[in-house]
Protein backbone atom coordinates (compact mmCIF):
# COMPACT_ATOMS: atom_id res chain seq x y z
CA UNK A 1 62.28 100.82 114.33
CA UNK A 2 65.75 102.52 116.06
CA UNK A 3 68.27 104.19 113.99
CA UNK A 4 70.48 100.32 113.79
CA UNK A 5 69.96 97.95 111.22
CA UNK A 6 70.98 94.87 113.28
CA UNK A 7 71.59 95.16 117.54
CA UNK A 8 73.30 92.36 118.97
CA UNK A 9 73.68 91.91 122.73
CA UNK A 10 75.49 89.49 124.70
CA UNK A 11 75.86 86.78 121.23
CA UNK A 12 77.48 83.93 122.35
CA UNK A 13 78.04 80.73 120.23
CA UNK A 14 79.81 77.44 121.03
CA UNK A 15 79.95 74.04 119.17
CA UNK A 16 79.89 71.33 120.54
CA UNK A 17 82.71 68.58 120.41
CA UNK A 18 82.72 65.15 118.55
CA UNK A 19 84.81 62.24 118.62
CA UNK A 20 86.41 63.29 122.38
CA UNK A 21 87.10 66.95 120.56
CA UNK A 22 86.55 69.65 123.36
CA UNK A 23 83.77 71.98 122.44
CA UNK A 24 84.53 75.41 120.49
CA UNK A 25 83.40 78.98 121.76
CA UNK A 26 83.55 81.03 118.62
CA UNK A 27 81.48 83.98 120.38
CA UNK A 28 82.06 85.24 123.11
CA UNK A 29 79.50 88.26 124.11
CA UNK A 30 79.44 89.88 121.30
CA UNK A 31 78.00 93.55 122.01
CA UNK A 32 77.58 95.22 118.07
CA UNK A 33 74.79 98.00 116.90
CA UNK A 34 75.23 98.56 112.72
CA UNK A 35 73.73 101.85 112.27
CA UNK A 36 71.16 102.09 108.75
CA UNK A 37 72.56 103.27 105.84
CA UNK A 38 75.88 102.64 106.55
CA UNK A 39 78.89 100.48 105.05
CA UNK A 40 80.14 98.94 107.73
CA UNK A 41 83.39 96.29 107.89
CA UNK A 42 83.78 93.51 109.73
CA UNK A 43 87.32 92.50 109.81
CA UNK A 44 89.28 89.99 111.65
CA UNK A 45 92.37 87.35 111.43
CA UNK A 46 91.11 83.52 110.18
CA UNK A 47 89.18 82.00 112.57
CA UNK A 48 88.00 85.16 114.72
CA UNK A 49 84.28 84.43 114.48
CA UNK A 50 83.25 86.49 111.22
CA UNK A 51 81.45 83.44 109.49
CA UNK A 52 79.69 81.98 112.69
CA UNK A 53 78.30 85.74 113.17
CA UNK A 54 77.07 86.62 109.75
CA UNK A 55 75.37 83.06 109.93
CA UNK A 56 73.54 83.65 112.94
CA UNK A 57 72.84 86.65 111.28
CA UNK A 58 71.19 84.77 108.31
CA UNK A 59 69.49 82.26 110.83
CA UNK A 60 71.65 79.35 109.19
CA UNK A 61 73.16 78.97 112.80
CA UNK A 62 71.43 78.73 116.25
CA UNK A 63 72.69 81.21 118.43
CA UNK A 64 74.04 79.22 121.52
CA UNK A 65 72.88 82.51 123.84
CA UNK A 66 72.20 86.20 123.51
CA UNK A 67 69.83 88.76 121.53
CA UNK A 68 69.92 89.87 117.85
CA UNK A 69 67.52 92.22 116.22
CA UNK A 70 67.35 92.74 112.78
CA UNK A 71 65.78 95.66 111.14
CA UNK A 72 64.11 95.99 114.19
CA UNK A 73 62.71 92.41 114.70
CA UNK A 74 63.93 89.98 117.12
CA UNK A 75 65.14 87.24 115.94
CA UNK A 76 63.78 84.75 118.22
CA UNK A 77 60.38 86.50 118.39
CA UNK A 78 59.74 86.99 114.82
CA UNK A 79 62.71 84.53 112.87
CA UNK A 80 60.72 84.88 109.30
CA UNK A 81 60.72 89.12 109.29
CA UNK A 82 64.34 89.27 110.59
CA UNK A 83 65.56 86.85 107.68
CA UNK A 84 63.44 88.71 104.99
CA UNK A 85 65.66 92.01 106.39
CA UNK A 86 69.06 90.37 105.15
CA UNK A 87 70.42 88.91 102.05
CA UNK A 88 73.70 87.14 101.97
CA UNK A 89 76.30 86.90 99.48
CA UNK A 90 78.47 84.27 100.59
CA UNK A 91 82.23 83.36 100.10
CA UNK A 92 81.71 80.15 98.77
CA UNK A 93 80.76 79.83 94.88
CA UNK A 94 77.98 77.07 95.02
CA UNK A 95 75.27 76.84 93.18
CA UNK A 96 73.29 73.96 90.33
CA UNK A 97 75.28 73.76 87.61
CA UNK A 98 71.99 73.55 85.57
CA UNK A 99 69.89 76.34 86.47
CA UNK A 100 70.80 79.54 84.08
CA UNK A 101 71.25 82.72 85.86
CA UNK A 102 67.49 83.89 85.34
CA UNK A 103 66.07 80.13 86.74
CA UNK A 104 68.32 80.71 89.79
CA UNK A 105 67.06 83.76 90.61
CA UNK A 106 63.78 82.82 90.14
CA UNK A 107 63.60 79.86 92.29
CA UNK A 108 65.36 82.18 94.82
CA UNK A 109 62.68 84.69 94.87
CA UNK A 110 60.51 81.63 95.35
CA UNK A 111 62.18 80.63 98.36
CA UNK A 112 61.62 84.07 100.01
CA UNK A 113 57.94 84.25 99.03
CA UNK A 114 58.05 86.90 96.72
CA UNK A 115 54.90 87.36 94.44
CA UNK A 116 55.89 87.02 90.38
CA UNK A 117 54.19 90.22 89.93
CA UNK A 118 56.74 91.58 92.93
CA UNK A 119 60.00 89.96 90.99
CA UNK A 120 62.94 92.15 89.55
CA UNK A 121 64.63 89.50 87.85
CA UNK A 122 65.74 91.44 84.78
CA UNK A 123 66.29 94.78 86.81
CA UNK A 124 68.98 92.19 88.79
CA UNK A 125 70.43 90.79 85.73
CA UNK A 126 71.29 94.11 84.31
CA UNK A 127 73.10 95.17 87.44
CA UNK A 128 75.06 92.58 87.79
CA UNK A 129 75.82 92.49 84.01
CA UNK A 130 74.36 88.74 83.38
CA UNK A 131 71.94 90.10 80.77
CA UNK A 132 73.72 88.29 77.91
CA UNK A 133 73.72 85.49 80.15
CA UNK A 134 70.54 85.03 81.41
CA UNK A 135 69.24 81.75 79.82
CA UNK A 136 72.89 80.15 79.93
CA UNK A 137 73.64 77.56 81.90
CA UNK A 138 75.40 78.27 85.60
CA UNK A 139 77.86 75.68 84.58
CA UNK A 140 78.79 77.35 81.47
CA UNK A 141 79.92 80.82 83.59
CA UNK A 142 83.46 81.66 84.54
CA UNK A 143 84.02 82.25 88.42
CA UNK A 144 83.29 86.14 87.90
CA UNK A 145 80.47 85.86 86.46
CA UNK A 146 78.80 83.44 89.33
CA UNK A 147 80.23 85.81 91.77
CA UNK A 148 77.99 88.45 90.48
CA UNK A 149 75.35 85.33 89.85
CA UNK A 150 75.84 85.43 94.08
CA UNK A 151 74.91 88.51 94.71
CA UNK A 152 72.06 89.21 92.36
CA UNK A 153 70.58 85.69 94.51
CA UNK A 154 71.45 87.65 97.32
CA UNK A 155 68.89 90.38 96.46
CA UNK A 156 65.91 89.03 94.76
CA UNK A 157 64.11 90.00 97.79
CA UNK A 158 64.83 93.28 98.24
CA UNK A 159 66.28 93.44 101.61
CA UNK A 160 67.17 96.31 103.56
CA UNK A 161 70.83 95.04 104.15
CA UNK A 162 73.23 92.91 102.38
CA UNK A 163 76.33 90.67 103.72
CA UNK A 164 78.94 90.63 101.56
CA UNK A 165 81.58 87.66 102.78
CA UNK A 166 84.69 88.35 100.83
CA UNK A 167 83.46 89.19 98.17
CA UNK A 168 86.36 90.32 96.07
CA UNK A 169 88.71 87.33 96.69
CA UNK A 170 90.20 85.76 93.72
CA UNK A 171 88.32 88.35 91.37
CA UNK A 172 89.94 90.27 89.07
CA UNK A 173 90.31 94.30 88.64
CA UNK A 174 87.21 94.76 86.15
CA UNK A 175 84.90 92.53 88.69
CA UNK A 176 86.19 94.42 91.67
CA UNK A 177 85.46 97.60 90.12
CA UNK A 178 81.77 96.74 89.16
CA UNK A 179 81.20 95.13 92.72
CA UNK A 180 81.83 98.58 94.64
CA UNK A 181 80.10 100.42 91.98
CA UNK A 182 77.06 98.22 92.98
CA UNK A 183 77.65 98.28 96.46
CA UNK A 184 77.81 102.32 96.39
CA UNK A 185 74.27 102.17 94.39
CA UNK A 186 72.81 100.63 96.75
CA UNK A 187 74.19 101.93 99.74
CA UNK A 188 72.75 105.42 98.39
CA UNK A 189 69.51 103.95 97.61
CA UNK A 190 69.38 103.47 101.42
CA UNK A 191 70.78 100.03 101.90
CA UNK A 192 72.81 99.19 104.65
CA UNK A 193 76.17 97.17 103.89
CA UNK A 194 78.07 94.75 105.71
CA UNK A 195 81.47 93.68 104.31
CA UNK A 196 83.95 91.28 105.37
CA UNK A 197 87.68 91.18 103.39
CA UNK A 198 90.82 90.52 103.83
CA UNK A 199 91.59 93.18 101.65
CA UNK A 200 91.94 96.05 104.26
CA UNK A 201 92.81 99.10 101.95
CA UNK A 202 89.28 98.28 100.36
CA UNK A 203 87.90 98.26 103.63
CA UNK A 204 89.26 101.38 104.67
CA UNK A 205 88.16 103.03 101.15
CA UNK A 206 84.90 101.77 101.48
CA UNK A 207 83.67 101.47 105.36
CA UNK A 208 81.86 104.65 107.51
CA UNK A 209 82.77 102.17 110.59
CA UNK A 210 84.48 99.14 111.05
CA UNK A 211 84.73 96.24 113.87
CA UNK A 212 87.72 94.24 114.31
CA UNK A 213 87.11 91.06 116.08
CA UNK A 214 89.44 88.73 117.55
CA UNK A 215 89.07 85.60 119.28
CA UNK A 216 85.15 85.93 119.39
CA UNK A 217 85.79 89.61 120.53
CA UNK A 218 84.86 92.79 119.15
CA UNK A 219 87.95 93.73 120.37
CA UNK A 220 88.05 97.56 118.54
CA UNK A 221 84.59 99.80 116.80
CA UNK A 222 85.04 103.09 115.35
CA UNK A 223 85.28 105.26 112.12
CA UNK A 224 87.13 104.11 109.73
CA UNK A 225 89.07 107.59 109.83
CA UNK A 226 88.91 108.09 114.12
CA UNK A 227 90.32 103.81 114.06
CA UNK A 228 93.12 104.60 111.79
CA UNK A 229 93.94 107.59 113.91
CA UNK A 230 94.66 105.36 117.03
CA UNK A 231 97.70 104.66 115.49
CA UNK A 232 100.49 107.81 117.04
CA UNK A 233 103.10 106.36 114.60
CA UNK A 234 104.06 108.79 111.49
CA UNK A 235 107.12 108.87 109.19
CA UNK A 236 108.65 112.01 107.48
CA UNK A 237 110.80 111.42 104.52
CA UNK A 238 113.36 114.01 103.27
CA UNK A 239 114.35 113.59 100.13
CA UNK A 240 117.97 115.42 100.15
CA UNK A 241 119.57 117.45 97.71
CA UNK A 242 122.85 115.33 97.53
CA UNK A 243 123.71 112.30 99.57
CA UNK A 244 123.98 112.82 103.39
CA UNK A 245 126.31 111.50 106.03
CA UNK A 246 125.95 110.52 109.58
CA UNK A 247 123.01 112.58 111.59
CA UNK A 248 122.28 112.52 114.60
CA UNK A 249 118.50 112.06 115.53
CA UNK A 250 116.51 112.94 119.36
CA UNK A 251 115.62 110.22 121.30
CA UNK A 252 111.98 108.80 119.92
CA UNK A 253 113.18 109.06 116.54
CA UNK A 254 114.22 106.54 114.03
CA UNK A 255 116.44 106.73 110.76
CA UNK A 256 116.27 104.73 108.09
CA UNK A 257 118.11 105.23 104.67
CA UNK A 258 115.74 104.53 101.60
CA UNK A 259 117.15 102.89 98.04
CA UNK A 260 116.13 106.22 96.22
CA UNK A 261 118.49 108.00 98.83
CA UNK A 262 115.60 109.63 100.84
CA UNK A 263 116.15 109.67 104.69
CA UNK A 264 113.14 108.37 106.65
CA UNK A 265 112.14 109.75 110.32
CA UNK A 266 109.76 107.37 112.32
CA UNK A 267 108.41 108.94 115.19
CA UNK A 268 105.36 108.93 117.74
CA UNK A 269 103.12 112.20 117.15
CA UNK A 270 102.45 112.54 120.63
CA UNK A 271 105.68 112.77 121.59
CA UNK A 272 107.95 114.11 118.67
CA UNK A 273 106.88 117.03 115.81
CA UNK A 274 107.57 117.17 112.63
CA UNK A 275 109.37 121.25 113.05
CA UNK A 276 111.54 119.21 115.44
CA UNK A 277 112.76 116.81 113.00
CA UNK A 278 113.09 119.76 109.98
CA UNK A 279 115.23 121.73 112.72
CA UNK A 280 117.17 118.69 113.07
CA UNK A 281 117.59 118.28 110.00
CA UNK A 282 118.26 122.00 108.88
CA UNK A 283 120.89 121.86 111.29
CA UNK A 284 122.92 118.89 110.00
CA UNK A 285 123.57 121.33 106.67
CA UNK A 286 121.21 119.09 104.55
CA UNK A 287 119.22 120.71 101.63
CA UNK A 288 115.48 119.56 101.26
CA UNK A 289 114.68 118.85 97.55
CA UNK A 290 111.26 117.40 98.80
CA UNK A 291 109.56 116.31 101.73
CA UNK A 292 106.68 114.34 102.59
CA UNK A 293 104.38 112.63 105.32
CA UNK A 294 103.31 109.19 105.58
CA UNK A 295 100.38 107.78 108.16
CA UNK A 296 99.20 104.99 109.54
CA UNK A 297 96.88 103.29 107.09
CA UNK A 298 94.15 100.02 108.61
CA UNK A 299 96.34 97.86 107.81
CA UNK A 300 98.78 98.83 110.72
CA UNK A 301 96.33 98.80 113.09
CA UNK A 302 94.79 95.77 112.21
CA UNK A 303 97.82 94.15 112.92
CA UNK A 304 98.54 96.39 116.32
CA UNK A 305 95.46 95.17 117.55
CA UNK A 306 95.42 91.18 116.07
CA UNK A 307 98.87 90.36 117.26
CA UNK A 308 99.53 87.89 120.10
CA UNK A 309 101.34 90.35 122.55
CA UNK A 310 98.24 92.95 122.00
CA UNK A 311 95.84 90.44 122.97
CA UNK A 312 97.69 89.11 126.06
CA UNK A 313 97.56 92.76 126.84
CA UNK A 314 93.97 93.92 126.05
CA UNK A 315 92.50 90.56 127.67
């Protein structure tokens, strides 16, 4: 077993066309190591390739070329140990209306073999806060509640890392709250995480690491903290004693006048300090009432490195 919960080398994937439709490469050589015991993210615009990975990843889709270990087991070589490795919560909410929460994690355990003796039905329930609801029908829950139903399904086999696909969309606060409380739990208990969301200040609270792919890419992997820092742009805002005229800024640096009256410098770090600007702006005559810094959050590179014009550049 190496120090990576799941290897991938060289993953390609392309569906083929119907009806006269071209086929569809949706990966294209993906190269990816997710070290164990981490939370890592796996971000990327609509239509990048996220879903047709995490389902190879699951074995629910046949992996046009390429290797992927799991947990240390080939996939190809030993396809019933490297699915026992993951569990999946998926996007999607579907499930039988008529199975209550406890039947539908029952019959999942079933599916993956596990022993009755071996089951942790209740201990699931009560983590996911379903114990009131064990015996009631599926049909009968509201959308948080299967949501959690999802990823107690998701673990009834006790594997060593979970997917999580979105898993906070169209939850509210409460539900979000109890997922990452979960999800930290584990993750200390030694499981490894992999979330996908479009939500990318959760990802950045959340993630050790994070991949960004594009186009069937990996197109950036690093810390969460070292990805962020890729991004030279910073803004200092002075918030003046009394309202300030015309000033004139160095080259590199731009102005902008906020509605609360506070002046804010954009600048590139590498090129431009912040003494530099404070000199600048101790020399226009201006009293500082208060002064801060504001970085580059995921967000901005996310969108540095997603955009057209950054992909016609990086390809």
């Amino acid at each position: 077993m190496t120090e990576n919960a799941i290897e991938i080398e060289g993953l390609h994937k392309t569906y083929a066309g119907s009806r006269g439709q071209a086929a569809k490469t949706a990966l294209k050589g993906v190269d990816l190591n997710i070290p164990q015991g981490s939370i890592f993210g796996l971000l990327g615009p609509n239509g990048a390739g996220k879903s047709t990975l995490i389902n190879v990843l699951a074995g629910l889709v046949r992996k046009t070329q390429g290797q992927v270990r799991i947990w240390g087991f080939d996939q190809d070589v030993n396809p019933r140990q490297s699915r026992a490795a993951i569990g999946v919560m998926p996007q999607e909410l579907n499930m039988d209306p008529f199975f209550t929460p406890r039947g539908a994690l029952e019959v999942q355990a079933g599916l993956y073999g596990v022993p009755k003796s071996q089951r942790i039905t209740d201990r699931i329930l009560g983590m996911i806060g379903l114990e009131d609801k064990a015996d009631a029908y599926a049909r009968s829950l509201s959308g948080g509640m299967r949501r959690r139903l999802l990823l107690g399904k998701a673990l009834v086999h006790q594997p060593q890392i979970l997917v999580l696909d979105e898993p906070t969309a169209g939850v509210d606060i409460e539900l979000r709250q109890m997922l990452w409380q979960n999800v930290r739990r584990l993750n200390e208990g030694g499981m490894t995480i992999i979330l996908t969301t479009h939500y990318l200040e959760e990802a950045e609270e959340m993630c050790d690491e994070i991949a960004i792919i594009a186009e069937g890419e990996v197109i950036a992997r690093d810390k969460t903290a070292a990805l962020v820092g890729r991004m030279d742009a910073k803004t200092l805002v002075i918030q003046p004693e009394s309202e300030v005229g015309e000033i004139s800024v160095p080259d590199g640096v731009e102005l902008s006048r906020r509605a609360d009256g506070s002046l804010a410098f954009s600048y590139r770090r590498t090129q431009m300090s912040a003494d530099a600007i404070l000199r600048v702006v101790a020399g226009a005559g201006i009293t500082i009432r208060d002064v801060a810094t504001e970085e580059a959050h995921l967000e901005d590179v996310f969108l540095d490195l997603t955009s057209p014009p950054a992909r016609k550049t990086a390809s």
